[in-house]
Protein backbone atom coordinates (compact mmCIF):
# COMPACT_ATOMS: atom_id res chain seq x y z
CA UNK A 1 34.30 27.47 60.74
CA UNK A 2 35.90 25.85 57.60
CA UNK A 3 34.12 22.24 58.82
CA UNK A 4 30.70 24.18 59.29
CA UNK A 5 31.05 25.91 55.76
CA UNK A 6 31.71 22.37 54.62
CA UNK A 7 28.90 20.43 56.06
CA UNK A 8 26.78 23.22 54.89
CA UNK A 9 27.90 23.44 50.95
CA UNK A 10 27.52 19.18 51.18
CA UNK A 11 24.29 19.37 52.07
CA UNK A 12 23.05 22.06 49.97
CA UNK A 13 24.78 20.32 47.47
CA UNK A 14 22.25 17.18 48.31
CA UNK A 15 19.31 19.35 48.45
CA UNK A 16 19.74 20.77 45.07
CA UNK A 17 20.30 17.43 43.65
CA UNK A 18 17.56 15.50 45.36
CA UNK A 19 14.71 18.08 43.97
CA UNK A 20 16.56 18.04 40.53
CA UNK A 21 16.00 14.04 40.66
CA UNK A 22 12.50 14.69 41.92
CA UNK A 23 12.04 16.93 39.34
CA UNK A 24 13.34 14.62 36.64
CA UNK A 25 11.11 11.67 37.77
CA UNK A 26 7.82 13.43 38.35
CA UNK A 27 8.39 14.81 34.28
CA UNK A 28 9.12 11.27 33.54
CA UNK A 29 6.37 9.75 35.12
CA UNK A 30 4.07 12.69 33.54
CA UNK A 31 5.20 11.52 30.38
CA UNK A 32 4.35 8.38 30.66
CA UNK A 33 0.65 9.53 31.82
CA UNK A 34 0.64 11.89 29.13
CA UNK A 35 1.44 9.07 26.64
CA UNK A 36 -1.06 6.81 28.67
CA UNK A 37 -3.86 8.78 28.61
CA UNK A 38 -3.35 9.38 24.91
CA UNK A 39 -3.71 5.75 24.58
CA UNK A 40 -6.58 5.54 26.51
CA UNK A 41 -8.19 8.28 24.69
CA UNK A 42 -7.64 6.29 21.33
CA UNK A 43 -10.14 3.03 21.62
CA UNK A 44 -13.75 1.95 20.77
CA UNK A 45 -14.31 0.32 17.30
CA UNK A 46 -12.58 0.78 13.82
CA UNK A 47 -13.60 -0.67 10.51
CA UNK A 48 -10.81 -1.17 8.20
CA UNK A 49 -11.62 -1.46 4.21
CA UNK A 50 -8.78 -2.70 2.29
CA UNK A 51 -7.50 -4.88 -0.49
CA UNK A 52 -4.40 -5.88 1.46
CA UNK A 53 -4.02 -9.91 1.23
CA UNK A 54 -5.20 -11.58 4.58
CA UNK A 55 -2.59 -12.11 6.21
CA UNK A 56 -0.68 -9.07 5.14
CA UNK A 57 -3.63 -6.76 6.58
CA UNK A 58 -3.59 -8.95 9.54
CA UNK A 59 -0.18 -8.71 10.65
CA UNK A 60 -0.94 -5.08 10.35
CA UNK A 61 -3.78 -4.66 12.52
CA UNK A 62 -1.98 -7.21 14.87
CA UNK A 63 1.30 -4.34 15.15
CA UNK A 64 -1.22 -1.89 15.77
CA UNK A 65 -3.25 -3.27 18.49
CA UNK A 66 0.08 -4.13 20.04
CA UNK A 67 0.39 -0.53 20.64
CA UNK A 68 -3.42 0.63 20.98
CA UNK A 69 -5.06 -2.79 22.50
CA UNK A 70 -8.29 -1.09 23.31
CA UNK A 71 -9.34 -0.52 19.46
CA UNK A 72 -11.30 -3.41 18.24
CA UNK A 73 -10.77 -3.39 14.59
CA UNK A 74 -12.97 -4.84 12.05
CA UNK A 75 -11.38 -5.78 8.57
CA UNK A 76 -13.06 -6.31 5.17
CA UNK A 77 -10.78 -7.41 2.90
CA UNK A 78 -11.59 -8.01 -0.97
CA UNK A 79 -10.14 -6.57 -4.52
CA UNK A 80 -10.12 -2.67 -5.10
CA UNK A 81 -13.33 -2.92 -7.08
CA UNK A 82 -14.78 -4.80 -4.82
CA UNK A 83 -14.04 -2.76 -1.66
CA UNK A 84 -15.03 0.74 -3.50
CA UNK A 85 -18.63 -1.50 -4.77
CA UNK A 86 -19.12 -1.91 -1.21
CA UNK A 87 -18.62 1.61 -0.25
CA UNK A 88 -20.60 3.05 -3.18
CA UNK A 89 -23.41 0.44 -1.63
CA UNK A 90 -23.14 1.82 1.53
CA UNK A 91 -22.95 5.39 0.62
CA UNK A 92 -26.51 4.63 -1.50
CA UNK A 93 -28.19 3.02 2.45
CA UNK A 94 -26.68 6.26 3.71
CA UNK A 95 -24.26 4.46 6.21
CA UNK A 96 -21.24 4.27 5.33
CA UNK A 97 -19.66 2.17 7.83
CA UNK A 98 -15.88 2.19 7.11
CA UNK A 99 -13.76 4.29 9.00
CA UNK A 100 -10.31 3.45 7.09
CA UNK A 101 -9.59 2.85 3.65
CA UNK A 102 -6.28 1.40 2.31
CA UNK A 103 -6.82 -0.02 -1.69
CA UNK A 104 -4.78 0.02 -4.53
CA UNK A 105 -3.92 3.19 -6.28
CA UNK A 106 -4.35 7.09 -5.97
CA UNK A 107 -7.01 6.93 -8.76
CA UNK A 108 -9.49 5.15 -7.04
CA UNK A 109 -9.10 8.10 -3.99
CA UNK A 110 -9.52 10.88 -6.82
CA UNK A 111 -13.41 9.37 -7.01
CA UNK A 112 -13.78 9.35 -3.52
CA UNK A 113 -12.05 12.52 -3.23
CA UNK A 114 -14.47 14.22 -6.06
CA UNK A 115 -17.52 12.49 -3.89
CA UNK A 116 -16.51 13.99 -1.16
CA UNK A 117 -16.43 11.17 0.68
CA UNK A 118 -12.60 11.45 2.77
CA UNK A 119 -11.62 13.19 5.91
CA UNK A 120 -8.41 15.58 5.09
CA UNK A 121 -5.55 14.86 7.56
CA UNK A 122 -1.88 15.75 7.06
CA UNK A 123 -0.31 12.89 9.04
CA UNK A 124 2.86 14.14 11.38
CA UNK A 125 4.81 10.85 10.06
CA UNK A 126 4.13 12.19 6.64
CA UNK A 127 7.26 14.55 6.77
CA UNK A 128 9.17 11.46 5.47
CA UNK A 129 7.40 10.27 2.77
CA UNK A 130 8.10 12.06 -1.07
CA UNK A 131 5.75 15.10 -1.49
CA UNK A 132 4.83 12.97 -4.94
CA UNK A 133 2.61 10.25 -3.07
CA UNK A 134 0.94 12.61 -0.80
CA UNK A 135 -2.55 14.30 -1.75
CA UNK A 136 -2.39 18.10 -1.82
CA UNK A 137 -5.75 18.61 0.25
CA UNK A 138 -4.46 15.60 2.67
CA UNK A 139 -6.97 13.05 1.48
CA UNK A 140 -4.65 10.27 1.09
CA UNK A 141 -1.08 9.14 1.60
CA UNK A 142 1.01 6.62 -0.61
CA UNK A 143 2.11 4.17 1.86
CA UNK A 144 4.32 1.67 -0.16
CA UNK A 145 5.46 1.59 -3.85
CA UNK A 146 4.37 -1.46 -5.96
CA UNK A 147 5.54 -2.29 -9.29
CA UNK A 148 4.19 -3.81 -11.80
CA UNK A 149 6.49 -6.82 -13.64
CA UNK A 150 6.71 -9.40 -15.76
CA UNK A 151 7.24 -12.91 -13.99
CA UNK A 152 8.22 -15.98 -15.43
CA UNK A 153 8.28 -19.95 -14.14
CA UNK A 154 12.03 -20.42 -14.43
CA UNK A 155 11.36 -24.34 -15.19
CA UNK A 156 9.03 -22.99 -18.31
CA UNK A 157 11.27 -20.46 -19.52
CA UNK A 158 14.77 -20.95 -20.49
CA UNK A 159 15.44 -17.35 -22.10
CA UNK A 160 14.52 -14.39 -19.59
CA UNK A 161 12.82 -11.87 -21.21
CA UNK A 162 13.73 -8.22 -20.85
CA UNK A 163 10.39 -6.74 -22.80
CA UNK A 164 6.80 -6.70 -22.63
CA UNK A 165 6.35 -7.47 -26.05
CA UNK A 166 7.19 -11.28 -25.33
CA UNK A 167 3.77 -11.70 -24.32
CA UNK A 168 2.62 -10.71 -27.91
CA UNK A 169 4.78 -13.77 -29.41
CA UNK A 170 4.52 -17.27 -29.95
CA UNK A 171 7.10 -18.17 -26.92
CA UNK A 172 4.12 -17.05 -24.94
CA UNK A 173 1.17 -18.12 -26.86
CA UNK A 174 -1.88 -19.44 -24.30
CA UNK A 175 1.00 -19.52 -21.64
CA UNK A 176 0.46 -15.42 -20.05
CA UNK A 177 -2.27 -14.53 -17.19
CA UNK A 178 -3.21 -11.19 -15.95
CA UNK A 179 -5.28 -9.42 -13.51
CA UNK A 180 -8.57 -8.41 -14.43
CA UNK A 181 -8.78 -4.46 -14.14
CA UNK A 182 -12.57 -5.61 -13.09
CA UNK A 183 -11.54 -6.65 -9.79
CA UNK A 184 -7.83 -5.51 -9.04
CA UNK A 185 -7.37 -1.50 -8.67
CA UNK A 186 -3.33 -2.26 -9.47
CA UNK A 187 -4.63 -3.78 -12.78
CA UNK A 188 -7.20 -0.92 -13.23
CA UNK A 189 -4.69 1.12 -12.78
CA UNK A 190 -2.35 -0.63 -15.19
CA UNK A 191 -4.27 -0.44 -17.92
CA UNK A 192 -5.24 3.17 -17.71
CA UNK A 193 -1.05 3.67 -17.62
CA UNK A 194 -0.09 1.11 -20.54
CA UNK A 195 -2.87 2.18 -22.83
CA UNK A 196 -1.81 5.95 -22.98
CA UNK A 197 2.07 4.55 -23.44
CA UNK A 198 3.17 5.19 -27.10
CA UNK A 199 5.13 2.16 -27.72
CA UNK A 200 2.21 0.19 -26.21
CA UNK A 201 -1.00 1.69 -26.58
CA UNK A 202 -4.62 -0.28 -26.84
CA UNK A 203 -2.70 -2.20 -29.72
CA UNK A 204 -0.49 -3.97 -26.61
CA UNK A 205 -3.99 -5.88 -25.16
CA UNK A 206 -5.57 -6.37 -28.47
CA UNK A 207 -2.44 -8.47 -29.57
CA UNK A 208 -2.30 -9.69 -25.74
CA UNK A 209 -5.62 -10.88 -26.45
CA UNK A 210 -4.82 -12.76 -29.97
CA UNK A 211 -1.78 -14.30 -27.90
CA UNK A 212 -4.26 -15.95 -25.78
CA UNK A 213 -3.62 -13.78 -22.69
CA UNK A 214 -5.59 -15.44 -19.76
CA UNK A 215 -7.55 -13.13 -17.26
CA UNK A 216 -7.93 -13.75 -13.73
CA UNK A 217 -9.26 -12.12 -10.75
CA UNK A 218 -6.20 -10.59 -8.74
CA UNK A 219 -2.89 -10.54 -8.23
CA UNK A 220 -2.26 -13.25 -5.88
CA UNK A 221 -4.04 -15.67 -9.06
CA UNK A 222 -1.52 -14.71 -11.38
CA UNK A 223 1.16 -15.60 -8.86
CA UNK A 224 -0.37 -18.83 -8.04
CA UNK A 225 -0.45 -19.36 -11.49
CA UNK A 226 3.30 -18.94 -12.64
CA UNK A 227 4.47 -20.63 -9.39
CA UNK A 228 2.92 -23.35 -10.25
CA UNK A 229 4.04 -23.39 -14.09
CA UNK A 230 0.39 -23.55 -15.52
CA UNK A 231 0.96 -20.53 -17.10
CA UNK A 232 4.97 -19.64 -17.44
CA UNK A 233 4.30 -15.90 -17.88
CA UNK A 234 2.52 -13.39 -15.80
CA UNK A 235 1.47 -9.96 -15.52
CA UNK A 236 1.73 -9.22 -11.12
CA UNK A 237 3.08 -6.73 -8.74
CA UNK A 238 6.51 -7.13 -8.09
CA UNK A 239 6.17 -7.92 -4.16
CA UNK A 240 4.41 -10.97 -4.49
CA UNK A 241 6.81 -12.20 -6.90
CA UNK A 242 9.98 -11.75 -4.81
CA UNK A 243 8.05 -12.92 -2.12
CA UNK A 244 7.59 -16.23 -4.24
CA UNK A 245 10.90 -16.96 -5.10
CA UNK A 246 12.39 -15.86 -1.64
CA UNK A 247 10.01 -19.07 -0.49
CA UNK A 248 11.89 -21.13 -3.06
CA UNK A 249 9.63 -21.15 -6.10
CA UNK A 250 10.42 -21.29 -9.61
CA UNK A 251 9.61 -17.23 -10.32
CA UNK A 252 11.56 -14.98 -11.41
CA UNK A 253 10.38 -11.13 -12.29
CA UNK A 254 11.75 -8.75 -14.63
CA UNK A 255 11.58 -4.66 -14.25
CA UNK A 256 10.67 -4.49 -18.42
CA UNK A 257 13.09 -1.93 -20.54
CA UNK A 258 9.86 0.38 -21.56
CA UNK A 259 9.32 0.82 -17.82
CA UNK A 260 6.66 0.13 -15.13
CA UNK A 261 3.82 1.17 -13.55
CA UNK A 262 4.03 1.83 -10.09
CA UNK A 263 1.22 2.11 -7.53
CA UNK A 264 1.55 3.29 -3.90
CA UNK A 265 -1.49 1.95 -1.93
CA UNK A 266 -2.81 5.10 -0.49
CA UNK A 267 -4.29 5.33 2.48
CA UNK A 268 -7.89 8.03 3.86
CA UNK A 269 -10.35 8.13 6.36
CA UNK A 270 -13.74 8.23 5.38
CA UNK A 271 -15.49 11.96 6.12
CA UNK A 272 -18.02 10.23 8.01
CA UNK A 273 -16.10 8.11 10.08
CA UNK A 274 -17.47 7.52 13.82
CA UNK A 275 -13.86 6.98 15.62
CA UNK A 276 -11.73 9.61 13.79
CA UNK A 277 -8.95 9.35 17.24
CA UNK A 278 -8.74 6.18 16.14
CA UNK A 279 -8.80 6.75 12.33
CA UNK A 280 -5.64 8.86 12.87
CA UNK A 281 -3.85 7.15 14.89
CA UNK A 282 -4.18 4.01 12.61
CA UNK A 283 -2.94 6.18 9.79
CA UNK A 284 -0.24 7.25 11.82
CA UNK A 285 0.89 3.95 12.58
CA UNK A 286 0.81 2.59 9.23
CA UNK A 287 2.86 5.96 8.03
CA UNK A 288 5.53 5.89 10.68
CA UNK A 289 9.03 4.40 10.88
CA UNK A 290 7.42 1.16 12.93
CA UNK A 291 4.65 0.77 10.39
CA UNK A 292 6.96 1.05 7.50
CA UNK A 293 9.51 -1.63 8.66
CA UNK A 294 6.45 -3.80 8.96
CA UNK A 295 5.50 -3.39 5.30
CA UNK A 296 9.70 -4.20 4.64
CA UNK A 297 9.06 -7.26 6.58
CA UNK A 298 6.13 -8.05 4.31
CA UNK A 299 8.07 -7.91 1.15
CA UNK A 300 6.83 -4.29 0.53
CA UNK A 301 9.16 -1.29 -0.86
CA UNK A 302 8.25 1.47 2.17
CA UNK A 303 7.63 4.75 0.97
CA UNK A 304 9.17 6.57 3.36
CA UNK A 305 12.94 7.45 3.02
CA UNK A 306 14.40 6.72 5.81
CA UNK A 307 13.55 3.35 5.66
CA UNK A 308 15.18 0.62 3.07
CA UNK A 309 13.88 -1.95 0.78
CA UNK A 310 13.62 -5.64 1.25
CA UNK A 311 15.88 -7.88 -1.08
CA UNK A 312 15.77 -7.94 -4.18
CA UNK A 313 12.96 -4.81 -4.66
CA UNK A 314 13.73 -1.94 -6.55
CA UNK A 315 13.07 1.59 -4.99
CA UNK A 316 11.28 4.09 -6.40
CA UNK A 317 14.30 6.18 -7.56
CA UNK A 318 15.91 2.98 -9.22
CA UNK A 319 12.46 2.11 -11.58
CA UNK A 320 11.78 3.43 -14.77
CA UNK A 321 8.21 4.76 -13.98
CA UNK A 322 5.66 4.50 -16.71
CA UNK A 323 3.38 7.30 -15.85
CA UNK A 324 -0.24 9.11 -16.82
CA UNK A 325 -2.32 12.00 -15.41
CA UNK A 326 -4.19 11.25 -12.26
CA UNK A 327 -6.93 13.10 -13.39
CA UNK A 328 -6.91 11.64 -17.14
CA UNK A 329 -6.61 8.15 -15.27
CA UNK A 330 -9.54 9.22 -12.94
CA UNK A 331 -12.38 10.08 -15.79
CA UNK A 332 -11.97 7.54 -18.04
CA UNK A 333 -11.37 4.41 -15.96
CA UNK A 334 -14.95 2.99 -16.59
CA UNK A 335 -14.53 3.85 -20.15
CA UNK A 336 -10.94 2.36 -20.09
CA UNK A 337 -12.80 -0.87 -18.36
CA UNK A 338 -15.80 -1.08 -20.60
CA UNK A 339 -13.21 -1.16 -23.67
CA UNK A 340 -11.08 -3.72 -21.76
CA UNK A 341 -14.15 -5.88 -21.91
CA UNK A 342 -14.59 -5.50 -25.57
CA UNK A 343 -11.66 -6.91 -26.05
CA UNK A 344 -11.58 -9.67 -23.68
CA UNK A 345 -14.77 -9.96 -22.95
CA UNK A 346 -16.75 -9.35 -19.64
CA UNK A 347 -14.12 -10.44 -16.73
């Protein structure tokens, strides 16, 4: 009896375990089918608008495909200005034909915002990212923070500055470049910040402009510029800088004592976008923990917080911000540009 009662509890014992394993696998493999069919669901075309550098928006859209191969995505790549003239073109024809837009700063969103022109959508990967750099309605999301610095050709420039002001004095007389806010959104941005600064002001660019301040088209000029020591002092994000000297050029960048301005690089979809599956999951991507590493691996400072800084970067809680209202920044950036070129003339 004792042997039977065995046997019997062994094999029951078997039984229960066998359809627990069954269990366990067939939930596993629906998993998997859940998460393939989601993938299958998100393909077609994409058109991606942004004023990433090349290869930076490439290695992006690489990552991406990695995980979704079956979205052909189409890039156009220029400065802010240029990107938004495009849309504004397209929006006149009545086709808008991007479907993503990643640019500059959060002003240049408030006019597409006020057009009416984005899709709202409250990413899931946003949970991690500072409520700050996130649009209330869920137009746009920050998706890295960028400083603004002074950089310097170390062979050129003996005594590292700590100020702006340098580039109003003769040390840097004809020897400073900048972005022109005509073509970069950062520098757009930058000027609506500095000129509403009270220790800077529209005074700083009209004495930038006695000093001989250059003007160039984007960031990645400026850099090319100081690198290269034909002009020792420049006016550029911070990420390109460090990327600069982590290759072994003669930069170095300064975080100026009156403080910085800081953009995030937002990204939307358009409203009329024709693959919004694919639209999301692109934004989800470039807003999650995988995404954000990428940018790290860039030379970018992520914006989320749960993942760190390259080298050498200050985060966004170790910056002295320089800051303005959105909204102020938003209304008068053509008059802020149209006064720019006053000054320096048409750029």
């Amino acid at each position: 009896m004792r042997k039977w009662l065995s046997a019997f509890t062994i094999f029951t014992l078997l039984f229960v375990l066998a359809a627990c394993g069954s269990s366990n696998n067939a939930s596993s493999s629906n998993d998997v089918e859940t998460q393939s069919e989601q993938k299958k669901e998100v393909s077609g075309e994409l058109n991606f608008y942004t004023s990433q550098p090349d290869e930076d928006a490439q290695r992006l859209v690489t990552a991406f495909n990695e995980k979704y191969p079956d979205v052909k995505v189409n890039t156009f790549r220029s400065g802010t200005e240029e990107v938004i003239a495009k849309l504004q073109a397209e929006k006149e024809a009545g086709n808008i034909q991007a479907d993503v837009l990643l640019v500059a700063d959060a002003v240049t969103f408030e006019s597409l915002k006020n057009d009416d022109l984005l899709l709202s959508y409250k990413s899931k990967e946003a949970e991690q990212i500072p409520g700050q750099f996130i649009d209330s309605d869920g137009m746009y999301t920050g998706t890295k923070v960028m400083a603004t610095v002074l950089a310097v050709n170390t062979n050129s420039v003996q005594n590292i500055p700590d100020s702006w002001n340098v580039l109003t004095e003769s040390d840097a007389k004809g020897k400073a470049i900048m972005p022109s806010p005509f073509y970069s959104g950062a520098a757009a941005y930058n000027l609506g910040v500095f000129t509403r600064q009270n220790d800077l002001g529209w005074d700083f660019f009209k004495r930038l402009k006695e000093n001989g301040m250059a003007v160039t088209k984007g960031n990645g000029g400026v850099l090319k510029s100081v690198a290269s020591g034909e002009k020792p002092y420049g006016i550029v994000v911070d990420y390109l800088a460090a990327r600069a000297k982590k290759e072994g050029s003669p930069v170095e960048f300064i975080y100026p004592k009156e403080g910085v301005p800081v953009i995030t690089e937002p990204i939307g979809i358009m409203k009329d976008t024709k693959n919004e599956e694919a639209a999301k999951a692109f934004v989800d991507f470039v807003l999650s923990e995988e995404g954000q590493k990428l940018a790290a691996e860039l030379g970018y400072t992520p914006i989320r917080q749960d993942v760190n800084a390259p080298e050498g970067l200050k985060t966004i809680d170790e910056l002295n911000v320089l800051n303005a209202d959105i909204s102020e920044l938003y209304q008068s950036r053509e008059e802020d540009k149209a006064k720019f070129g006053e000054i320096f003339g048409q750029q």
